[in-house]
Protein backbone atom coordinates (compact mmCIF):
# COMPACT_ATOMS: atom_id res chain seq x y z
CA UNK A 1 -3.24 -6.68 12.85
CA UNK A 2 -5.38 -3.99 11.13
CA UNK A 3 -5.18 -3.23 7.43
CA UNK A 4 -6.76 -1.30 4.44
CA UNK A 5 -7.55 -1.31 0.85
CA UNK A 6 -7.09 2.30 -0.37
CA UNK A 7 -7.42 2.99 -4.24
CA UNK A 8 -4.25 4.55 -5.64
CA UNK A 9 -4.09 8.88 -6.14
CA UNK A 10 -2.09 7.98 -9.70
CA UNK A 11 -4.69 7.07 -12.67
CA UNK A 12 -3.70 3.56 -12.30
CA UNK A 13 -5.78 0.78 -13.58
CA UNK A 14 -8.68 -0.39 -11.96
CA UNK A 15 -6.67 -3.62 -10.65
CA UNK A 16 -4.70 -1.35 -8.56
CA UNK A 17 -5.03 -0.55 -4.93
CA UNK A 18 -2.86 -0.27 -1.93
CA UNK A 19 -3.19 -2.71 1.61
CA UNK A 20 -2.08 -0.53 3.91
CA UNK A 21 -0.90 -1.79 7.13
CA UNK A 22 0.77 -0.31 10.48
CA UNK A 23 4.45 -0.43 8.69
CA UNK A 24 4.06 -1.69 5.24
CA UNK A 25 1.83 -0.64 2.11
CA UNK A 26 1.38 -2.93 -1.15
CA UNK A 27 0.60 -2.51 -4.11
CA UNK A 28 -1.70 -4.75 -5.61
CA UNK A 29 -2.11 -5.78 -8.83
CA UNK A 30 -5.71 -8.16 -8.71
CA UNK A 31 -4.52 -10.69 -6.13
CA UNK A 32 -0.44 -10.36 -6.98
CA UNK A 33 1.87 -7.91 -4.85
CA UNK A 34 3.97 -5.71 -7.60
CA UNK A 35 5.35 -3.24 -5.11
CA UNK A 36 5.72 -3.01 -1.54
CA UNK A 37 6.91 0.33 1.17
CA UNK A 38 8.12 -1.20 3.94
CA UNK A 39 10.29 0.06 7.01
CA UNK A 40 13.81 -1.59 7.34
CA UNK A 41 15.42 -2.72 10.88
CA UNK A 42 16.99 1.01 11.03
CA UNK A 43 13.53 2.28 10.63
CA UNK A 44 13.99 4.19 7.57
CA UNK A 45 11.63 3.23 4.32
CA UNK A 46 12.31 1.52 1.68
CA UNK A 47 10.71 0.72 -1.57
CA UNK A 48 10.41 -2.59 -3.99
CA UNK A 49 8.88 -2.99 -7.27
CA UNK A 50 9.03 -6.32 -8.78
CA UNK A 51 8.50 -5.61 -12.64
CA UNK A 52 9.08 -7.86 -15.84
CA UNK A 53 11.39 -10.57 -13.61
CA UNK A 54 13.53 -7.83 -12.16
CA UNK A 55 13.62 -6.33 -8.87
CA UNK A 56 13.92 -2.60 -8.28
CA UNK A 57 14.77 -0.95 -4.09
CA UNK A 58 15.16 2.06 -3.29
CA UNK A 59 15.05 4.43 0.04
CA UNK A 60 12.86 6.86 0.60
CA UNK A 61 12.29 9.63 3.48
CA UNK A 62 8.38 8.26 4.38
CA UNK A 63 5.31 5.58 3.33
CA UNK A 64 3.72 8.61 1.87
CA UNK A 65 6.49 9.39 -0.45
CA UNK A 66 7.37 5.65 -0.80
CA UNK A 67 3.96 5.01 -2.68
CA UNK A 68 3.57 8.41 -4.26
CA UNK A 69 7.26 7.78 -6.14
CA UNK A 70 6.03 3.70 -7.01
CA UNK A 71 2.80 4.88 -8.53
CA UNK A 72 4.04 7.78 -10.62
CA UNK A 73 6.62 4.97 -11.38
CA UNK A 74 4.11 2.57 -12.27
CA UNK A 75 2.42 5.05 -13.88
CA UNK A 76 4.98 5.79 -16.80
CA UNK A 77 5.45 1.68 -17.79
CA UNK A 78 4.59 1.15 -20.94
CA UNK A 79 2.56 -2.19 -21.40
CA UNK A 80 0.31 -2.58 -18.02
CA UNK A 81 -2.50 -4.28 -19.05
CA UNK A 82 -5.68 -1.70 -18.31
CA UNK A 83 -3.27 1.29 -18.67
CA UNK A 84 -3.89 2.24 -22.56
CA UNK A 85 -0.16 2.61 -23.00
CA UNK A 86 0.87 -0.33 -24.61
CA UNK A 87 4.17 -0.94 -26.53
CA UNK A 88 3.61 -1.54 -30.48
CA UNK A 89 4.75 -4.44 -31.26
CA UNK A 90 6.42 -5.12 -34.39
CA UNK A 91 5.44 -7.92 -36.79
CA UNK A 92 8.28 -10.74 -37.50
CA UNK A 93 9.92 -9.97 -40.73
CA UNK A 94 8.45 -13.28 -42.44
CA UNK A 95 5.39 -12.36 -41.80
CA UNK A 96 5.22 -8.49 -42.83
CA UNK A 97 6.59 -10.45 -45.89
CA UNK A 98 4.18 -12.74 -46.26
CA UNK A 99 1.53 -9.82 -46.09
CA UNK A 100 3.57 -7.34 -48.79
CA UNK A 101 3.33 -10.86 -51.30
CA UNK A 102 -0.01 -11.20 -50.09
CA UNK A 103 -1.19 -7.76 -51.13
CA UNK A 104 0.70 -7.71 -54.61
């Protein structure tokens, strides 16, 4: 069984690339699968991203399209580490309390 590493098209992070084999493709994320094309027992492809403890399929018409759709996908998450889109994250009320006493 042959495979490859190819680096993603998308301006993913650098902990990104694809292992491309004869009927899958997955995404890799460091040593962790996130995403995966893969051909069903009809033979058409499908898609799976497994993001933030949830799992999200989908058809699509090829393995091309399959990874172009999971890295534009990946692409617009908010809060991949390496990605410089990070969610703000709000302070707990005691503390921004804490910190308007603190200033007074």
């Amino acid at each position: 069984m042959s495979f490859a590493y190819e680096p993603p098209t998308r301006p993913l992070p650098p902990a990104c690339r694809w292992l491309v084999q004869a009927d899958t493709a997955h995404l890799l994320w460091n040593a962790g699968c996130i995403a995966i094309v893969y051909r069903e027992r009809d033979g058409a492809w499908a898609t799976q991203i497994n993001w933030q403890k949830s799992t999200l399929r989908a058809r699509c018409g090829s393995m091309a399209q399959g990874r172009r759709w999971i890295e534009r996908w990946m692409e617009k998450q908010r809060g991949l580490p390496g990605s410089g889109a990070r969610h703000v994250v709000r302070k707990p009320g005691w503390m921004q309390a804490f910190e308007n006493f603190a200033t007074r």
